[in-house]
C-alpha atoms as a PDB file:
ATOM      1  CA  UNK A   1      56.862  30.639 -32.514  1.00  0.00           C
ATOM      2  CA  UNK A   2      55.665  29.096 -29.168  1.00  0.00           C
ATOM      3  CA  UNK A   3      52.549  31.342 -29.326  1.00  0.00           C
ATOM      4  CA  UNK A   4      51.194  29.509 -32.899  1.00  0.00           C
ATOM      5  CA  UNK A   5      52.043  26.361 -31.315  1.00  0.00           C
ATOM      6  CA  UNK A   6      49.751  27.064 -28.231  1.00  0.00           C
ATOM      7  CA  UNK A   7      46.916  27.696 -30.414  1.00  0.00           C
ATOM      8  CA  UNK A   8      46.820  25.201 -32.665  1.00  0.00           C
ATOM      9  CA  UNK A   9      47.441  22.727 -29.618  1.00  0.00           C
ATOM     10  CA  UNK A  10      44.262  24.847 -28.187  1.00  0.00           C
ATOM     11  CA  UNK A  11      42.420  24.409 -31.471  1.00  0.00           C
ATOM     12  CA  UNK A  12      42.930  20.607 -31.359  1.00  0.00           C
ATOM     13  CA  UNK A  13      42.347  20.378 -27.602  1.00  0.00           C
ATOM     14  CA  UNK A  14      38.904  21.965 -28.445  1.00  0.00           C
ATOM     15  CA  UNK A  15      38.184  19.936 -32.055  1.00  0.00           C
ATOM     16  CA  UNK A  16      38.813  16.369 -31.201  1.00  0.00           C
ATOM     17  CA  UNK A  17      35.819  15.943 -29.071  1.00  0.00           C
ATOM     18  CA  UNK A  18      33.487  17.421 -31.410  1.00  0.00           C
ATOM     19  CA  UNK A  19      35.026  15.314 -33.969  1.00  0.00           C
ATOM     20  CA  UNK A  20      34.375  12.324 -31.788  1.00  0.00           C
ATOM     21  CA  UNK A  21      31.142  13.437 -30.701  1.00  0.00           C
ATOM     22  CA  UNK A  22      29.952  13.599 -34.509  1.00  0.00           C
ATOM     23  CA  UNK A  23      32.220  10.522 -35.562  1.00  0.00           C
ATOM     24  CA  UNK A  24      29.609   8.680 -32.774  1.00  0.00           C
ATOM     25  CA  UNK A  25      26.664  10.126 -34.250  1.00  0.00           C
ATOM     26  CA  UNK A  26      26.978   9.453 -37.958  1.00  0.00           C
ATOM     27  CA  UNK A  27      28.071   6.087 -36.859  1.00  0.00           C
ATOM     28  CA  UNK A  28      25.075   5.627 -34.704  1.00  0.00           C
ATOM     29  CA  UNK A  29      23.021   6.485 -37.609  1.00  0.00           C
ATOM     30  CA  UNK A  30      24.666   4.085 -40.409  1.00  0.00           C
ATOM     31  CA  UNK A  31      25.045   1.308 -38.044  1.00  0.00           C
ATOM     32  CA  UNK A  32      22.198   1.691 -35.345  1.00  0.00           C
ATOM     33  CA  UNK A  33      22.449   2.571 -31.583  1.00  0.00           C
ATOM     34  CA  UNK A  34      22.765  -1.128 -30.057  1.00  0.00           C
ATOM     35  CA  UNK A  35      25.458  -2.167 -32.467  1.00  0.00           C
ATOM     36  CA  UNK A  36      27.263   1.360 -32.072  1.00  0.00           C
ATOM     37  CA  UNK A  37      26.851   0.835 -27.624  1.00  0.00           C
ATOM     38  CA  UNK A  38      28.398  -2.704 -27.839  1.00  0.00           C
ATOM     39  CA  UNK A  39      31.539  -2.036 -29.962  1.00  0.00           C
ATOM     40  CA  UNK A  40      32.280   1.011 -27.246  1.00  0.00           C
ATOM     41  CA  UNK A  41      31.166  -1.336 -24.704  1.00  0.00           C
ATOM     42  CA  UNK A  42      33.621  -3.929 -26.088  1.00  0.00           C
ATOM     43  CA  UNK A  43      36.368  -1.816 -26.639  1.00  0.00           C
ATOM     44  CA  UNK A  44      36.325  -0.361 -23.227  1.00  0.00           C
ATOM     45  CA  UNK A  45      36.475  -3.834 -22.086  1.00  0.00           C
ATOM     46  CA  UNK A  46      39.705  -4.787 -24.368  1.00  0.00           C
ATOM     47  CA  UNK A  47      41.227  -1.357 -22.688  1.00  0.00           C
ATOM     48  CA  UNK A  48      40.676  -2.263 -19.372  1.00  0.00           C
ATOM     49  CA  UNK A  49      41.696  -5.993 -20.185  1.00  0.00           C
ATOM     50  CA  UNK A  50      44.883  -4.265 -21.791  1.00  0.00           C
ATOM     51  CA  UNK A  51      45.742  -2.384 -18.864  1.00  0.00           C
ATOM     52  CA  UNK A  52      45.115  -5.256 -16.047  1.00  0.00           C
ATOM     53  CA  UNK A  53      47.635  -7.227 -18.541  1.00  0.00           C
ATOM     54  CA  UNK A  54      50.390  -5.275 -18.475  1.00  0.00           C
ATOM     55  CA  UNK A  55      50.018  -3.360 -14.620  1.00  0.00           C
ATOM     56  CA  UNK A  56      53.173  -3.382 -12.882  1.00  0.00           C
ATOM     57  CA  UNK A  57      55.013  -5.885 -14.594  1.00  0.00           C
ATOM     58  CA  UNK A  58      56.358  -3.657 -16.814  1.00  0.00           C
ATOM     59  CA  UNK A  59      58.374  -1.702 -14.402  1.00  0.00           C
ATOM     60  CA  UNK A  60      59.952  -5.310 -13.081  1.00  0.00           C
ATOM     61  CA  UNK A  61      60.963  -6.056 -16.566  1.00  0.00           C
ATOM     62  CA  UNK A  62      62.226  -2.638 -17.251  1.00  0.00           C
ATOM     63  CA  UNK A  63      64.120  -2.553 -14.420  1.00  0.00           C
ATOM     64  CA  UNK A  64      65.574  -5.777 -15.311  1.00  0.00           C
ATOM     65  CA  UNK A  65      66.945  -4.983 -18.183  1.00  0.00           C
ATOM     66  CA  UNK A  66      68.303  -2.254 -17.705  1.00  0.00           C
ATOM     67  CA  UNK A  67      70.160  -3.641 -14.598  1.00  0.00           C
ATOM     68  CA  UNK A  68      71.657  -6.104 -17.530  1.00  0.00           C
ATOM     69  CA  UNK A  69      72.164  -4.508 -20.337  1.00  0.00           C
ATOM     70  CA  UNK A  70      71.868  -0.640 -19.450  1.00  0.00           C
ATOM     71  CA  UNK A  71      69.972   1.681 -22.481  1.00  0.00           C
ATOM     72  CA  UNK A  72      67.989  -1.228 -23.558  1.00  0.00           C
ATOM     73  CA  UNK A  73      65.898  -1.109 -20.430  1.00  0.00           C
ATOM     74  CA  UNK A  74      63.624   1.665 -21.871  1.00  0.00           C
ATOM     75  CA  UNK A  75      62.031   0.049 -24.972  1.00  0.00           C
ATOM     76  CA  UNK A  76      59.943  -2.352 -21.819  1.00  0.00           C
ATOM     77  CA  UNK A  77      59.361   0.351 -20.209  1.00  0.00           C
ATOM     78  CA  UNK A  78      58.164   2.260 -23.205  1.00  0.00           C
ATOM     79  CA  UNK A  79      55.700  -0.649 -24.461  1.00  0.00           C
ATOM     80  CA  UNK A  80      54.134  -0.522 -21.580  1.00  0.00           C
ATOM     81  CA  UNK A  81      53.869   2.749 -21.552  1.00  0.00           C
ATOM     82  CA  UNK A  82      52.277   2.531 -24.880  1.00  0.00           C
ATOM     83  CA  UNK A  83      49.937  -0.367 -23.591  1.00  0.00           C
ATOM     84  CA  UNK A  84      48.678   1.336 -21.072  1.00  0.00           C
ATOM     85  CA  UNK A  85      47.568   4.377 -23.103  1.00  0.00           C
ATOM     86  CA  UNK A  86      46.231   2.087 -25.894  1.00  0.00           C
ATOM     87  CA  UNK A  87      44.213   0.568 -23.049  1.00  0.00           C
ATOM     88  CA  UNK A  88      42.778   3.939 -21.783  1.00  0.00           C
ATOM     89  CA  UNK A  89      42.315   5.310 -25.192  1.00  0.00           C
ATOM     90  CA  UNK A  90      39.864   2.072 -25.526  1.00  0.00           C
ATOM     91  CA  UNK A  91      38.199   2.855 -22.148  1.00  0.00           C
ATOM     92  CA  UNK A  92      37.250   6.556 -23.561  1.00  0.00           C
ATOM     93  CA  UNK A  93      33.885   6.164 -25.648  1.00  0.00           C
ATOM     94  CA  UNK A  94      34.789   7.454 -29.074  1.00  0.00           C
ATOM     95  CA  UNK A  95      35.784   5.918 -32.506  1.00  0.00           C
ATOM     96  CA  UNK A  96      38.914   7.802 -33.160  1.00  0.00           C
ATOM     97  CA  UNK A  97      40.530   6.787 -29.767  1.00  0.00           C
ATOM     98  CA  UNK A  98      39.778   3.470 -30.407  1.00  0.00           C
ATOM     99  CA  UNK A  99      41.509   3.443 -33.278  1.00  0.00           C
ATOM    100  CA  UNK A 100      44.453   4.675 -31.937  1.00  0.00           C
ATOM    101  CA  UNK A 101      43.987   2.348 -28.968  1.00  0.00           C
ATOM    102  CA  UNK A 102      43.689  -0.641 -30.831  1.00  0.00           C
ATOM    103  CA  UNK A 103      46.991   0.399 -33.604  1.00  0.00           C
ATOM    104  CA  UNK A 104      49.054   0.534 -29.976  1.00  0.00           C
ATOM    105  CA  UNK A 105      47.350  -2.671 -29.232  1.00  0.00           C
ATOM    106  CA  UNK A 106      50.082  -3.797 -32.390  1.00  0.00           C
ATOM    107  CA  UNK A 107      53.384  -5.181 -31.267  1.00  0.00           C
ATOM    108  CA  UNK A 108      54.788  -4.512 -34.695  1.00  0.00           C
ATOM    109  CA  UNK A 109      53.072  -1.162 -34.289  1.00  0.00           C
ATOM    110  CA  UNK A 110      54.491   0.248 -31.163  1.00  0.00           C
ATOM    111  CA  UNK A 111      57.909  -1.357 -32.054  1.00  0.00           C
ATOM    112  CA  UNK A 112      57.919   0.994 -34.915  1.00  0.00           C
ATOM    113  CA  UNK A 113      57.064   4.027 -33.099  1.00  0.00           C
ATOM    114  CA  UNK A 114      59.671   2.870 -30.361  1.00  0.00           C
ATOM    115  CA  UNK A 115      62.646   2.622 -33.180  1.00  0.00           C
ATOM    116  CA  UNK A 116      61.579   5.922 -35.299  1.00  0.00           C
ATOM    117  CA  UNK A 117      59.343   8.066 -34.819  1.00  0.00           C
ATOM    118  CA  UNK A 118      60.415   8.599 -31.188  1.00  0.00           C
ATOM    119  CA  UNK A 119      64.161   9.199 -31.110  1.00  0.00           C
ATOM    120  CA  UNK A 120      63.114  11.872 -33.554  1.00  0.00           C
ATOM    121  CA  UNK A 121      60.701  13.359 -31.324  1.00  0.00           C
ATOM    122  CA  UNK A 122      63.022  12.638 -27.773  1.00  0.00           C
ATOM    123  CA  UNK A 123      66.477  11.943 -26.906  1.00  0.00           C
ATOM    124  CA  UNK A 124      65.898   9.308 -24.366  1.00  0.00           C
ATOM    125  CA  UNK A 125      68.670   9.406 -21.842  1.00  0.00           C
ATOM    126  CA  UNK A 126      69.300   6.850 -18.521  1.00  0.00           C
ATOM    127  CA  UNK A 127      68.342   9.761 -17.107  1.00  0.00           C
ATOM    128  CA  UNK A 128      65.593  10.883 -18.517  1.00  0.00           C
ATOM    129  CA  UNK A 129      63.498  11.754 -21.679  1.00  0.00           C
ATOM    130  CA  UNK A 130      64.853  15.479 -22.592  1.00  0.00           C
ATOM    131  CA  UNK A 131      67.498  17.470 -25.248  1.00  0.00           C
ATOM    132  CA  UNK A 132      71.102  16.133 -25.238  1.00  0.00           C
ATOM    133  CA  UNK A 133      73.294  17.775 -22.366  1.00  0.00           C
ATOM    134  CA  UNK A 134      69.777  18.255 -20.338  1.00  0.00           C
ATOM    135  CA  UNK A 135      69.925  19.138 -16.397  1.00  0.00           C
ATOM    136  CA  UNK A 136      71.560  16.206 -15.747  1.00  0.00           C
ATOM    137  CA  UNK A 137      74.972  16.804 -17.310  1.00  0.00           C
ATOM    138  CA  UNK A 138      77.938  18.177 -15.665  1.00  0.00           C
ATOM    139  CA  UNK A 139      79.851  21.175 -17.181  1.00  0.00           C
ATOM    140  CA  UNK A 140      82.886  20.768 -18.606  1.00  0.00           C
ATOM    141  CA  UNK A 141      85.722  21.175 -16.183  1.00  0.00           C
ATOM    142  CA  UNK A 142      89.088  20.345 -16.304  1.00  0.00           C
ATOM    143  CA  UNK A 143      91.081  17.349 -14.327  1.00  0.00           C
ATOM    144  CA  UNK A 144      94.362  16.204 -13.361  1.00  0.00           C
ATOM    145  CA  UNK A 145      95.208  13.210 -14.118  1.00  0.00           C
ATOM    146  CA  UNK A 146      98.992  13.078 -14.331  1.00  0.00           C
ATOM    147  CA  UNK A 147      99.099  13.976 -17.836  1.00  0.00           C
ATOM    148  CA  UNK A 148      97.583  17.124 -18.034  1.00  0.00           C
ATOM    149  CA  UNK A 149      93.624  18.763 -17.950  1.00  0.00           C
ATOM    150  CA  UNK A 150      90.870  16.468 -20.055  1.00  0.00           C
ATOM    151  CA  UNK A 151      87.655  18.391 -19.695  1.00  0.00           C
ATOM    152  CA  UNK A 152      84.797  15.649 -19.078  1.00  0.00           C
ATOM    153  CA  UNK A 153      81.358  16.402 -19.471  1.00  0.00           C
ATOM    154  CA  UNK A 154      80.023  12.953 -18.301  1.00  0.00           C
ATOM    155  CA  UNK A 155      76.834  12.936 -16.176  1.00  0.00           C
ATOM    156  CA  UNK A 156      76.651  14.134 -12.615  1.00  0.00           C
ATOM    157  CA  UNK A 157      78.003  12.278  -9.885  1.00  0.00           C
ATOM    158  CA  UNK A 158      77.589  13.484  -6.270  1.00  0.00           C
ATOM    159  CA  UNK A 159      79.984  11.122  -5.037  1.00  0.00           C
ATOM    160  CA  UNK A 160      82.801  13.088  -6.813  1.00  0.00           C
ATOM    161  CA  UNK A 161      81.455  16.777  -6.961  1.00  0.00           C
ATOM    162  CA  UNK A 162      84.604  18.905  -5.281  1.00  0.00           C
ATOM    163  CA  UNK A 163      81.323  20.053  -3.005  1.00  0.00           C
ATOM    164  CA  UNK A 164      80.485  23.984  -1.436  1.00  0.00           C
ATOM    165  CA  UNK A 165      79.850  24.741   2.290  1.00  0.00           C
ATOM    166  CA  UNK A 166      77.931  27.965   2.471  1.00  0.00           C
ATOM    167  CA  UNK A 167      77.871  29.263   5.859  1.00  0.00           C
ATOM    168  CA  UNK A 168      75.016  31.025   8.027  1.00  0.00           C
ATOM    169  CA  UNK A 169      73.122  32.173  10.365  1.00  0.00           C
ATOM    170  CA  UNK A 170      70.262  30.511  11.765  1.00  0.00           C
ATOM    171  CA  UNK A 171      67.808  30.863  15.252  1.00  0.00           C
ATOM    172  CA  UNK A 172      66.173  28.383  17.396  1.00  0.00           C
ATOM    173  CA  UNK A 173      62.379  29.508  17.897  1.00  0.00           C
ATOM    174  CA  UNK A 174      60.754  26.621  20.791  1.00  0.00           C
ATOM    175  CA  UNK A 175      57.048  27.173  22.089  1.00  0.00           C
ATOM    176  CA  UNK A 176      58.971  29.188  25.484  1.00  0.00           C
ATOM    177  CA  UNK A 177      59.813  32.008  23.583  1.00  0.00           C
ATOM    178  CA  UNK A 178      56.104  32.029  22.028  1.00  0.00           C
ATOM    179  CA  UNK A 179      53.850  35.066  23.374  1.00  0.00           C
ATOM    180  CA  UNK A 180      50.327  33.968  23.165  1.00  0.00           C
ATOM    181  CA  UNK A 181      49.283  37.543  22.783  1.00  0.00           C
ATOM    182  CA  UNK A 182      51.494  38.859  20.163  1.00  0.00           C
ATOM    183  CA  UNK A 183      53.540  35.679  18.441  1.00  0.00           C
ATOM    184  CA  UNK A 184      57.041  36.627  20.043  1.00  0.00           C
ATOM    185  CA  UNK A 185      57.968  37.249  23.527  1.00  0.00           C
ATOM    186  CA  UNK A 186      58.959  40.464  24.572  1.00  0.00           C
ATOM    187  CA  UNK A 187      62.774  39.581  24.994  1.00  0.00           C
ATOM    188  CA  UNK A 188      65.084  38.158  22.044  1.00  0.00           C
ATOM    189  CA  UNK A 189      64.845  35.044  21.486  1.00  0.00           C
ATOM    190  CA  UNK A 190      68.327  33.259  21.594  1.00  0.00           C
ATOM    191  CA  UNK A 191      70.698  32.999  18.958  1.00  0.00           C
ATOM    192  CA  UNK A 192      72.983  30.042  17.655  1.00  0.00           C
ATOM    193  CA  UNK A 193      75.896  31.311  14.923  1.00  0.00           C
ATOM    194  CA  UNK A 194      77.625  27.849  13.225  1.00  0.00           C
END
């Protein structure tokens, strides 16, 4: 199944700049090459303008919010996201990008891609973007707490993981012990057991 996948995402990788490369040229030829240079000119200055805008703000607010109200704090952070690549999308010479660009470019737009079309692509977590019970999530495991075993699977903390020491052995190599001829001296060097 992932093999299908690859190509097509090969196939498109490979077909999109044709398609914008022949998108440019049939619209140089309907609308003429100085009209055609200053709408890419003019978009690549409303991309650049659109990323300037947004910049690093949109990590302040993010964080923010999500120091307030918790899960909320991502939908910032994901406009801004989405500003930013509308922005570079305008910056890249080519009609279809643009389009794209300016639709992101759409509060009402992105908002709508924010509330449904991406929770169905990503389960967006305070930890991160992934599948439900991702890397971040602590096994099941009972606990005691008076009144018999719950089992918890509640994200990790390292401030109450039960820990493991693993012992070993380790050496000490300083320049003294160095041989310049062969890279080791010809006695042992010292060793230090914890």
């Amino acid at each position: 199944m992932a093999q299908p996948l690859r190509l097509a995402f090969l196939i498109a990788l490979l077909a999109f700049p044709i398609l914008e490369i022949g998108l440019l040229i049939r619209a140089g030829q309907y609308l003429g090459f100085w009209k055609l240079a200053l709408i890419v000119l003019g978009t690549a200055l409303l991309g650049t303008a659109a990323i300037r805008r947004t910049g690093l703000s949109v990590l302040a607010k993010a964080r923010a919010q999500m120091e307030a109200g918790g899960q909320q704090g991502i939908d910032p952070l994901l406009d801004g996201l989405m500003q930013i690549t509308a922005g570079m999308l305008l910056i890249f010479p080519g009609l279809i990008c643009d389009v794209i660009g300016l639709l992101l470019l759409v509060p009402l737009f992105r908002q709508l891609l924010v509330t449904n079309v991406l929770p169905k692509l990503f389960t967006i977590t305070t930890f991160g973007v992934g599948r439900e019970g991702g890397p971040f999530r602590r096994p099941a495991r009972p606990q005691d707490d008076g009144e018999g075993a719950q089992a918890t699977s509640g994200p990790f903390d390292p401030m109450q993981d039960d820990g493991v020491t693993i012992e070993g052995e380790y050496e000490r190599v300083s320049e003294e012990t160095l041989d310049p001829q062969r890279g080791l001296k010809a006695r042992a060097p010292r060793r230090t057991h914890t």
